[in-house]
C-alpha atoms as a PDB file:
ATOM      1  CA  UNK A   1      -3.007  -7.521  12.631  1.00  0.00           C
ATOM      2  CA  UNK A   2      -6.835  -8.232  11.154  1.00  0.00           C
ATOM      3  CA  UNK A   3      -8.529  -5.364  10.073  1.00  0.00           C
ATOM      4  CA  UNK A   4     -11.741  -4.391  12.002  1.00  0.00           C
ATOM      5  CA  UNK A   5     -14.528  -4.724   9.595  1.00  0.00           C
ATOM      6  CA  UNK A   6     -17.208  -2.706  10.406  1.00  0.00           C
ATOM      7  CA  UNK A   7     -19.631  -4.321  12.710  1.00  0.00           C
ATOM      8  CA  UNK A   8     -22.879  -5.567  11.057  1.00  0.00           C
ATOM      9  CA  UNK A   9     -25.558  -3.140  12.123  1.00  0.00           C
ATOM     10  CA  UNK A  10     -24.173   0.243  12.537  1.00  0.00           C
ATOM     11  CA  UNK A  11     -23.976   2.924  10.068  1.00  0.00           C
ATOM     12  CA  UNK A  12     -20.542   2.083   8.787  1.00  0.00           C
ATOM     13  CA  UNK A  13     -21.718  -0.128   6.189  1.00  0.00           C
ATOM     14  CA  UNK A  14     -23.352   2.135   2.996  1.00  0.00           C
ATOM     15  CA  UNK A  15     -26.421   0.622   1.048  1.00  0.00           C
ATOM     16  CA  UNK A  16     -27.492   2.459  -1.944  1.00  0.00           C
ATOM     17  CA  UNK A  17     -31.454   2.338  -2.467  1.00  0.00           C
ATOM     18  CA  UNK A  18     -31.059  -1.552  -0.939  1.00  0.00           C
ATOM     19  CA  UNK A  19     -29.465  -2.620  -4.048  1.00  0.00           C
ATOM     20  CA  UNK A  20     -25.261  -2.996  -2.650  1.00  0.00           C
ATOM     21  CA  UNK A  21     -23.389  -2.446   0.573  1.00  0.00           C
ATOM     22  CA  UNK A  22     -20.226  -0.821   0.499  1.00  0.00           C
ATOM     23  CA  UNK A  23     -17.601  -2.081   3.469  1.00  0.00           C
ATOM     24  CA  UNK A  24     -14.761   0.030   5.098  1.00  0.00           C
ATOM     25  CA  UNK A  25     -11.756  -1.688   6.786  1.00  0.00           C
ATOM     26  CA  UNK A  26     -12.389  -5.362   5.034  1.00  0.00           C
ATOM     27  CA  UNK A  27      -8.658  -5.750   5.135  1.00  0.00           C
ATOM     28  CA  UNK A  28      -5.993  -4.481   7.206  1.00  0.00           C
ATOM     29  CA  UNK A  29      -3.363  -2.098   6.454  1.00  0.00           C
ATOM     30  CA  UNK A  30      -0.557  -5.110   6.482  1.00  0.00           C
ATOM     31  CA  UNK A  31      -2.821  -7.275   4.383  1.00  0.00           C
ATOM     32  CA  UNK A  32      -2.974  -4.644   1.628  1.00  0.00           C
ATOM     33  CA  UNK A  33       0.729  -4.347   2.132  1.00  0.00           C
ATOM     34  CA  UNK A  34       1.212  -7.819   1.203  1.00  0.00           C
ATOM     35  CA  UNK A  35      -1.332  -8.279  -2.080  1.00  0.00           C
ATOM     36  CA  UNK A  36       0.106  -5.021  -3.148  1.00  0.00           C
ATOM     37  CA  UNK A  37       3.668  -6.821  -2.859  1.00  0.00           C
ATOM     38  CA  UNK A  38       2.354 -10.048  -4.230  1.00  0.00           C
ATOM     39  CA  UNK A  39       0.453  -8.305  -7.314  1.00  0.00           C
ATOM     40  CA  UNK A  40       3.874  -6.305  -8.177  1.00  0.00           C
ATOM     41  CA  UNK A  41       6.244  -9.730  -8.641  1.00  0.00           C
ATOM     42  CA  UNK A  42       3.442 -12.001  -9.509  1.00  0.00           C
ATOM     43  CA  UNK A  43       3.037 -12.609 -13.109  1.00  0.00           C
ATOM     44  CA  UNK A  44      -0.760 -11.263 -15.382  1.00  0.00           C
ATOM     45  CA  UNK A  45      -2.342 -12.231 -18.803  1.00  0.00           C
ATOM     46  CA  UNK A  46      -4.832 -11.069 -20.346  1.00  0.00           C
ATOM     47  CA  UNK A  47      -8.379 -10.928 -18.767  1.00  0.00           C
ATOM     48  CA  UNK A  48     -10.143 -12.287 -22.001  1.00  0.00           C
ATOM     49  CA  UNK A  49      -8.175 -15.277 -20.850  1.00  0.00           C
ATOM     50  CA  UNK A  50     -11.592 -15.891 -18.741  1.00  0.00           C
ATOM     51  CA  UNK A  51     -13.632 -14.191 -20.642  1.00  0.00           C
ATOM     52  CA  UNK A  52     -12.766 -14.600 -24.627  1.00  0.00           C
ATOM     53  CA  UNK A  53     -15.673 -13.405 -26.213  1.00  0.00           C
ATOM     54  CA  UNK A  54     -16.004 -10.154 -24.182  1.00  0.00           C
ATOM     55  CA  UNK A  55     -15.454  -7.272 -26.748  1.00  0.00           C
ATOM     56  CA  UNK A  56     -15.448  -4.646 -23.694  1.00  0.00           C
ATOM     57  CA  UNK A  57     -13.094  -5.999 -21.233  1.00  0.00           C
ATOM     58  CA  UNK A  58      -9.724  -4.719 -21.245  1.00  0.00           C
ATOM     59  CA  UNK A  59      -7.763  -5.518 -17.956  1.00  0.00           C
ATOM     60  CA  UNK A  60      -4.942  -7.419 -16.742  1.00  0.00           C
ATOM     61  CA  UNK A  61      -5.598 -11.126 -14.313  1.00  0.00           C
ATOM     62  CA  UNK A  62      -3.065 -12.930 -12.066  1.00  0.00           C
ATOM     63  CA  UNK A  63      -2.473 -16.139 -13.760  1.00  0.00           C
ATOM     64  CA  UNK A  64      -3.791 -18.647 -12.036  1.00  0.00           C
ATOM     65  CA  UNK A  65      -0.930 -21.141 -11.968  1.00  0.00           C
ATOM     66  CA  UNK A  66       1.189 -18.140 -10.469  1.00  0.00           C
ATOM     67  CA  UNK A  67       2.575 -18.845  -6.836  1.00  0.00           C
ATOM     68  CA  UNK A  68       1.136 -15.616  -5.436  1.00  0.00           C
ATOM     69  CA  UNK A  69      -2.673 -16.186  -7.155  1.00  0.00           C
ATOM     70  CA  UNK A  70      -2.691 -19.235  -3.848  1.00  0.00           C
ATOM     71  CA  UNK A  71      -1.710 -16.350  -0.967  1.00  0.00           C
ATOM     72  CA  UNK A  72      -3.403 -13.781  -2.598  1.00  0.00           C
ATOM     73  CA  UNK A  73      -6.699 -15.810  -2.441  1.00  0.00           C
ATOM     74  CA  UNK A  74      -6.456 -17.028   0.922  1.00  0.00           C
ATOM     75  CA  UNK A  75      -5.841 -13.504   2.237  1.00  0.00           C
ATOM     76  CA  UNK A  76      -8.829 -11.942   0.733  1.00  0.00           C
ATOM     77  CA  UNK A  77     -11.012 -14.979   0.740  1.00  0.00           C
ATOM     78  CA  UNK A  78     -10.287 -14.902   5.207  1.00  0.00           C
ATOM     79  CA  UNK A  79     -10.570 -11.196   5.409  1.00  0.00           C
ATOM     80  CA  UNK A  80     -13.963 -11.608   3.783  1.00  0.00           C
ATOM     81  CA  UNK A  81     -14.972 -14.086   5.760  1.00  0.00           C
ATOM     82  CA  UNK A  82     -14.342 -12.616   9.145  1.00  0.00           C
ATOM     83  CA  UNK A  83     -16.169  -9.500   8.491  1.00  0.00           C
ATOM     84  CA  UNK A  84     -20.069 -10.135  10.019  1.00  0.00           C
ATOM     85  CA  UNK A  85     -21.678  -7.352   7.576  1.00  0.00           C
ATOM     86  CA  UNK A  86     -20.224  -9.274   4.418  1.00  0.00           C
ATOM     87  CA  UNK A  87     -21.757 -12.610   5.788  1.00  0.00           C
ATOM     88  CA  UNK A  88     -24.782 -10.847   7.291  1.00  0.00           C
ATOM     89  CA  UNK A  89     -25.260  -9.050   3.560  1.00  0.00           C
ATOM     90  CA  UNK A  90     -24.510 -11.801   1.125  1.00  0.00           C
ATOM     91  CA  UNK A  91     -25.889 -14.777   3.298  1.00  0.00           C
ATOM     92  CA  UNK A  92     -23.137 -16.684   1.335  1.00  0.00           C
ATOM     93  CA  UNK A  93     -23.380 -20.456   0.731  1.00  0.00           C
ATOM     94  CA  UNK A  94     -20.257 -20.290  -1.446  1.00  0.00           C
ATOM     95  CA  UNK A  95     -17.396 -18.004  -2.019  1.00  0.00           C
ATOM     96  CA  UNK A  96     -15.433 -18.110  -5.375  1.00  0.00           C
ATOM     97  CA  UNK A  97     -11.481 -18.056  -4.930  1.00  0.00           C
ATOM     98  CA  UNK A  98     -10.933 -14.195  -5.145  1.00  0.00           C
ATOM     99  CA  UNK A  99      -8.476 -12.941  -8.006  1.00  0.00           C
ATOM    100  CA  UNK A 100      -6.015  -9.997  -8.070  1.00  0.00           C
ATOM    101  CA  UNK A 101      -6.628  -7.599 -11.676  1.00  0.00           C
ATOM    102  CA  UNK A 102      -4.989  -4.666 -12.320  1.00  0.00           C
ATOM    103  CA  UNK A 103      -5.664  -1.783 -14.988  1.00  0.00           C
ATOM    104  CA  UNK A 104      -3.091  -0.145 -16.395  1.00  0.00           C
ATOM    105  CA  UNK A 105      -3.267   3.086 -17.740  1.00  0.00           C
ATOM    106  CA  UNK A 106      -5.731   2.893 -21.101  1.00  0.00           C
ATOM    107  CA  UNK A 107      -7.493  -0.252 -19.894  1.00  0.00           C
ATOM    108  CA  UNK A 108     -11.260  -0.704 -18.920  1.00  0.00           C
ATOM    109  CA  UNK A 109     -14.249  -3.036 -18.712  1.00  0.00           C
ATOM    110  CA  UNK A 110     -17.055  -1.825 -20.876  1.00  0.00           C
ATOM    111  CA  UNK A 111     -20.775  -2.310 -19.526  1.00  0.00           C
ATOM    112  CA  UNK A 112     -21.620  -5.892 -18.957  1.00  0.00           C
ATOM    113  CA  UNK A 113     -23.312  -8.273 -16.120  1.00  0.00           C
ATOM    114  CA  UNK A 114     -21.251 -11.202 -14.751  1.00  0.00           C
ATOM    115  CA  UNK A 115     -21.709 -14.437 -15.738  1.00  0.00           C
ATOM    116  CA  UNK A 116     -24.729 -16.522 -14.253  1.00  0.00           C
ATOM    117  CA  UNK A 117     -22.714 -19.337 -13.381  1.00  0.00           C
ATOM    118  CA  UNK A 118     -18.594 -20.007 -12.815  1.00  0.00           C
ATOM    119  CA  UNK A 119     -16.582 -22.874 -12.195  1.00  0.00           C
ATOM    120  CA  UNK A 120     -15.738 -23.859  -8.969  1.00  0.00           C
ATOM    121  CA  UNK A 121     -14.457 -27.091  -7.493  1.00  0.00           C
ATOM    122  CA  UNK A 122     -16.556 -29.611  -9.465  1.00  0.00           C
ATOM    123  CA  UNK A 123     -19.352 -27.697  -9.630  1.00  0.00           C
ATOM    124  CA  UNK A 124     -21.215 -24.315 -10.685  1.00  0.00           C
ATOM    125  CA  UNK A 125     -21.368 -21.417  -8.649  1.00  0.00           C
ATOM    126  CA  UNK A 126     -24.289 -19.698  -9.231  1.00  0.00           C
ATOM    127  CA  UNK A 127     -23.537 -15.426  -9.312  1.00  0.00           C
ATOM    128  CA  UNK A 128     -25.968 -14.217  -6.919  1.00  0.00           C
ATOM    129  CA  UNK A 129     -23.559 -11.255  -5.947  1.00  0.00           C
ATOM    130  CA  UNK A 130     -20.299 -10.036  -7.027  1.00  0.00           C
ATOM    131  CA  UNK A 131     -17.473  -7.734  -4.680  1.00  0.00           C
ATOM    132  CA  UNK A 132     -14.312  -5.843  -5.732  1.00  0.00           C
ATOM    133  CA  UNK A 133     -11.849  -5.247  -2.837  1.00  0.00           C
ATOM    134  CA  UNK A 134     -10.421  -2.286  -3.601  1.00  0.00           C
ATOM    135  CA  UNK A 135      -6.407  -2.230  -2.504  1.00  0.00           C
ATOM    136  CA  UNK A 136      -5.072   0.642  -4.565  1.00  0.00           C
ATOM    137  CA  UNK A 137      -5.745   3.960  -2.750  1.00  0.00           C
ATOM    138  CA  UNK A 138      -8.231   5.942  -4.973  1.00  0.00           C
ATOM    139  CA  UNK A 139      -5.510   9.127  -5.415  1.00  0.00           C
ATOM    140  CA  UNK A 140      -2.877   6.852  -7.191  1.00  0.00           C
ATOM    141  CA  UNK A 141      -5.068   6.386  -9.639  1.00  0.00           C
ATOM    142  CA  UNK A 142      -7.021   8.349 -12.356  1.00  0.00           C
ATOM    143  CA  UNK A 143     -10.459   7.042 -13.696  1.00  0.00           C
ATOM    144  CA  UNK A 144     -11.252   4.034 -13.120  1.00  0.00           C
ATOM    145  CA  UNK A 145     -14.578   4.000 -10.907  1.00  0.00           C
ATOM    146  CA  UNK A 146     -16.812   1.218 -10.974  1.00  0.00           C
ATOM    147  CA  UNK A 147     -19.665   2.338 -12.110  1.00  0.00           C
ATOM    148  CA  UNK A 148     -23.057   0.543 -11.754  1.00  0.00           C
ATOM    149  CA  UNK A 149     -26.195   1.121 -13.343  1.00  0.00           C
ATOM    150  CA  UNK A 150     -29.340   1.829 -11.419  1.00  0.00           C
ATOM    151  CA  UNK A 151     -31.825   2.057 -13.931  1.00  0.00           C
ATOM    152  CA  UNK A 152     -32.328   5.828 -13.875  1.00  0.00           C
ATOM    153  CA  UNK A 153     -29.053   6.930 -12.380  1.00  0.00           C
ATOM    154  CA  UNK A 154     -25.360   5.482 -12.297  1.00  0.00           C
ATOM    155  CA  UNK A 155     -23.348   5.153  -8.860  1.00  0.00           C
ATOM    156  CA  UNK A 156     -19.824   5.519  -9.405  1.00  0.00           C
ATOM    157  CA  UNK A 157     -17.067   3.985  -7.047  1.00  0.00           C
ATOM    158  CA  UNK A 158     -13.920   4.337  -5.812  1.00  0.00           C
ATOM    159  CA  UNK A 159     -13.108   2.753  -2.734  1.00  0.00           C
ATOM    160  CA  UNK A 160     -10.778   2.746  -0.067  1.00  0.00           C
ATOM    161  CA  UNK A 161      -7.463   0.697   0.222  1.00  0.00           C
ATOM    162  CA  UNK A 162      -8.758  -2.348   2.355  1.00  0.00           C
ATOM    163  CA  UNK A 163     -12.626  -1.406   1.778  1.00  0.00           C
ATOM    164  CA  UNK A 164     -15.141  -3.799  -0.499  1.00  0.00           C
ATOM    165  CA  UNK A 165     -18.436  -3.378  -2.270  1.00  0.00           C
ATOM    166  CA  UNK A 166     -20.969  -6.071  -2.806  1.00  0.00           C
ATOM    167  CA  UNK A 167     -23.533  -5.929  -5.253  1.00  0.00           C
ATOM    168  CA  UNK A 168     -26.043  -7.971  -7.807  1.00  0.00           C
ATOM    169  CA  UNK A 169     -23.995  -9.863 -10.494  1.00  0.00           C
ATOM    170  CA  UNK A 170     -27.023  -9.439 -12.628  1.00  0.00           C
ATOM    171  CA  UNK A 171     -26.411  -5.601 -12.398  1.00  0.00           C
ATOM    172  CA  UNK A 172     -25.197  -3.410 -15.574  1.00  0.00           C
ATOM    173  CA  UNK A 173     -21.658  -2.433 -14.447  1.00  0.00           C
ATOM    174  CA  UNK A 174     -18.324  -1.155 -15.784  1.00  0.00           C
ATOM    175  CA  UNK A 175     -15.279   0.014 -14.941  1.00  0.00           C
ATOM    176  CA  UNK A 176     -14.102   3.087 -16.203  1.00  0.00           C
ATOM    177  CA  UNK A 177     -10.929   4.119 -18.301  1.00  0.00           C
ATOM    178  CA  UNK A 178      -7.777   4.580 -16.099  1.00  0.00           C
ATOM    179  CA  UNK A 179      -5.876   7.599 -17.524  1.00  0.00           C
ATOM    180  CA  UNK A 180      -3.334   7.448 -15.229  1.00  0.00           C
ATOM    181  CA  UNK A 181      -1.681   5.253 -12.488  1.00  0.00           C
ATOM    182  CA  UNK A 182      -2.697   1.653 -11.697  1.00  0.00           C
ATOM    183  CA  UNK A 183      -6.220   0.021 -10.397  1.00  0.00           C
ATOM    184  CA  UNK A 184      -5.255  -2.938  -8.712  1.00  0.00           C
ATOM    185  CA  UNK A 185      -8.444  -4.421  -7.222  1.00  0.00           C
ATOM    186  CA  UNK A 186      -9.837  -8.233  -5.814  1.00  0.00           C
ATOM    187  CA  UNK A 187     -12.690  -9.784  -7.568  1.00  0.00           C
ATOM    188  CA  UNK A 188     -14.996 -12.707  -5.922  1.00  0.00           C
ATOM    189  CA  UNK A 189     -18.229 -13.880  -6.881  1.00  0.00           C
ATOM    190  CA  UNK A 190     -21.219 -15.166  -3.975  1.00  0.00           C
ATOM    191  CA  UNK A 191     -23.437 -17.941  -4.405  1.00  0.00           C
ATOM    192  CA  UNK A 192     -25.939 -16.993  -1.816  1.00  0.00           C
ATOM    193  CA  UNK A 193     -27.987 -19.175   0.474  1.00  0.00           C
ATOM    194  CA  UNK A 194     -30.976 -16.650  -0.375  1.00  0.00           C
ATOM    195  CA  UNK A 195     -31.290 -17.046  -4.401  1.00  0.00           C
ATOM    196  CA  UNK A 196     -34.123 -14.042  -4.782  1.00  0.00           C
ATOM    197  CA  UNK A 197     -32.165 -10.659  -4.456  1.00  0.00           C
ATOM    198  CA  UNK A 198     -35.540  -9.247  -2.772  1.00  0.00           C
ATOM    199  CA  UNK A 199     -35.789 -12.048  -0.462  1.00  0.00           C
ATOM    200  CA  UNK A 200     -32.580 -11.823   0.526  1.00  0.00           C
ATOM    201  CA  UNK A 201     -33.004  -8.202   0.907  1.00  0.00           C
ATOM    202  CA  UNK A 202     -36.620  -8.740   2.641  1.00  0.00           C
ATOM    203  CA  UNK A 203     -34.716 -11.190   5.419  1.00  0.00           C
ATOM    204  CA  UNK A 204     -31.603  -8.372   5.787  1.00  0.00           C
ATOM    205  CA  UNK A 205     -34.153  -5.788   7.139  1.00  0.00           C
ATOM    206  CA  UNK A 206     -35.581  -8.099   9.497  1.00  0.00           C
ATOM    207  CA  UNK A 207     -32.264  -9.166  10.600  1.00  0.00           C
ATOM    208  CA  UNK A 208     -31.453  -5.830  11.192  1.00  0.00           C
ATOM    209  CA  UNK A 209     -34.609  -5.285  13.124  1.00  0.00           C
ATOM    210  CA  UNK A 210     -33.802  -7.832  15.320  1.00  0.00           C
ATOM    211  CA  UNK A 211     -30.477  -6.867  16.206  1.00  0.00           C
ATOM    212  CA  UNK A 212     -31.483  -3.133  16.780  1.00  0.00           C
ATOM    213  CA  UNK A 213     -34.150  -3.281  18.458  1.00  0.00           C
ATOM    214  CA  UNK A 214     -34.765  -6.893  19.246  1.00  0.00           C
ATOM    215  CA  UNK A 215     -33.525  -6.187  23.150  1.00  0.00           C
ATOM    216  CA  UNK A 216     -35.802  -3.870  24.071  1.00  0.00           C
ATOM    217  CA  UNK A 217     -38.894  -5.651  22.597  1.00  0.00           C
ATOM    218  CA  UNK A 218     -41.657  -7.754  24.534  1.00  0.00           C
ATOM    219  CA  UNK A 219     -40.061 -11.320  25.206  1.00  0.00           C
ATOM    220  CA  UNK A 220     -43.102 -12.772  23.406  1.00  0.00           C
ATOM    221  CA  UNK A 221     -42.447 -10.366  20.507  1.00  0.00           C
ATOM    222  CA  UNK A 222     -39.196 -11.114  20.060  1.00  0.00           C
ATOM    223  CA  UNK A 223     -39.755 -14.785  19.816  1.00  0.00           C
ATOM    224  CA  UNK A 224     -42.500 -14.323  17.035  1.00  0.00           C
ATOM    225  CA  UNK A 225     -39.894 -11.974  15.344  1.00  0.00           C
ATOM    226  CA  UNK A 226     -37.424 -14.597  15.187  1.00  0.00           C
ATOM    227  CA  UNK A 227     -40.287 -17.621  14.593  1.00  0.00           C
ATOM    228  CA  UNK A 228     -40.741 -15.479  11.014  1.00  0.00           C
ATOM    229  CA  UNK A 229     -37.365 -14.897   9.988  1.00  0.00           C
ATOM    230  CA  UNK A 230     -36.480 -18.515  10.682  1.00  0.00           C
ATOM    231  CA  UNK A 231     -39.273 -19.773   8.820  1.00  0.00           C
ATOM    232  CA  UNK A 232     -38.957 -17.589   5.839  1.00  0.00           C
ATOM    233  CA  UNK A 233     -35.071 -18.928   5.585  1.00  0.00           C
ATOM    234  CA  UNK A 234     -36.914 -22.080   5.639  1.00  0.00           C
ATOM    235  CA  UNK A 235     -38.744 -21.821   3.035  1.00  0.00           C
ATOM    236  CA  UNK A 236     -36.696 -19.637   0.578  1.00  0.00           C
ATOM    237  CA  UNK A 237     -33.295 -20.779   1.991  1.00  0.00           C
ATOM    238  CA  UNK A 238     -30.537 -23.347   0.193  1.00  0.00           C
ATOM    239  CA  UNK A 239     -28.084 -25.320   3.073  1.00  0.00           C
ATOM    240  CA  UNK A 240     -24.451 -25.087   2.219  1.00  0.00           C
END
């Protein structure tokens, strides 16, 4: 059965200070179920193997040639796009292929900001956000938060089986040492149709204006509401 992800403009969905949106109930209790049974016969290398340079990252990646990477993607890659907030949020033009990683106990991922652009299909996707799906539950594991910097303060994470988190790729983030038990977490990457973070956060208010209180507005004020917030996807807006 598909999860209910939370509907787009209630107070399920958690924004810290405009800058991510975390998002309860992205994937159902059976879909969990299943990556968690994929990710325990499917076979992991190395995470460098994507990143080889990286002197900070320390994790485990499901090889991408493995059976289970296919299923595994297509699970998250639906559940993600059925939820409204996610789409709503990210205004996504293009969705990398999400990827199971695990951390085992000792492993991290030192402070670092994703990579500005990634393979996909022919092309580049450009990083405008990146999301974890968290499918462990946070008690069967010990450290392990993702932490992300905020200039003057650090929000630390640990999600919910079945819940995500979006945020800026261009963000200083880490994951923190697991001491004990296993992480096992999705990772995606957003190419969105809004390139400018504050744009794209500029256009979310308004959307959410519109769909809170757009009803009980003036007719004539509605329209003009919706002639600017078309316009301005005009103008700062990429087509898929």
């Amino acid at each position: 059965m598909p999860s209910r992800c939370c509907s787009p403009w209630t107070s399920s969905p958690r924004r810290w200070s405009d800058v991510f949106l975390e998002l309860p109930d992205v994937l159902s209790a059976d879909e969990v179920g299943q990556l968690r049974v994929i990710a325990a016969t499917a076979r992991f290398v190395d995470g460098r193997e994507s990143n080889p340079h990286s002197t900070v990252k320390n994790n485990l990646q499901i090889q991408l040639n493995d059976p289970g990477h296919a299923e595994a993607s297509r699970l998250m890659a639906a559940a993600l796009q059925r939820c409204e907030a996610f789409r709503n949020y990210a205004m996504p033009k293009a969705v990398a292929p999400p990827m199971l990683a695990k951390y085992a106990p000792g492993m991290t991922y030192g402070l670092h900001s994703d990579a500005a652009f990634m393979p996909l299909a022919g092309r580049a996707l450009r990083s405008d956000l990146s999301c974890t799906l968290f499918l462990a539950d946070p008690g069967a594991y010990e450290g392990g938060a993702l932490s992300i910097d905020l200039g003057a303060r650090r929000v630390e994470i640990k999600g919910a089986a079945g819940s995500a988190v979006v945020y800026p790729s261009n963000t200083l983030h880490e994951v923190t040492p697991v001491t004990a038990g296993e992480r096992l977490v999705g990772l995606t990457f957003i190419e969105s149709q809004i390139r400018d973070p504050a744009k794209r956060e500029l256009l979310y208010a308004l959307d959410e204006v519109a769909a809170l209180e757009g009803l009980t507005m003036r007719w004539e004020n509605r329209t003009r509401l919706q002639f600017v917030r078309n316009n301005l996807r005009r103008m700062w807006g990429e087509a898929s």
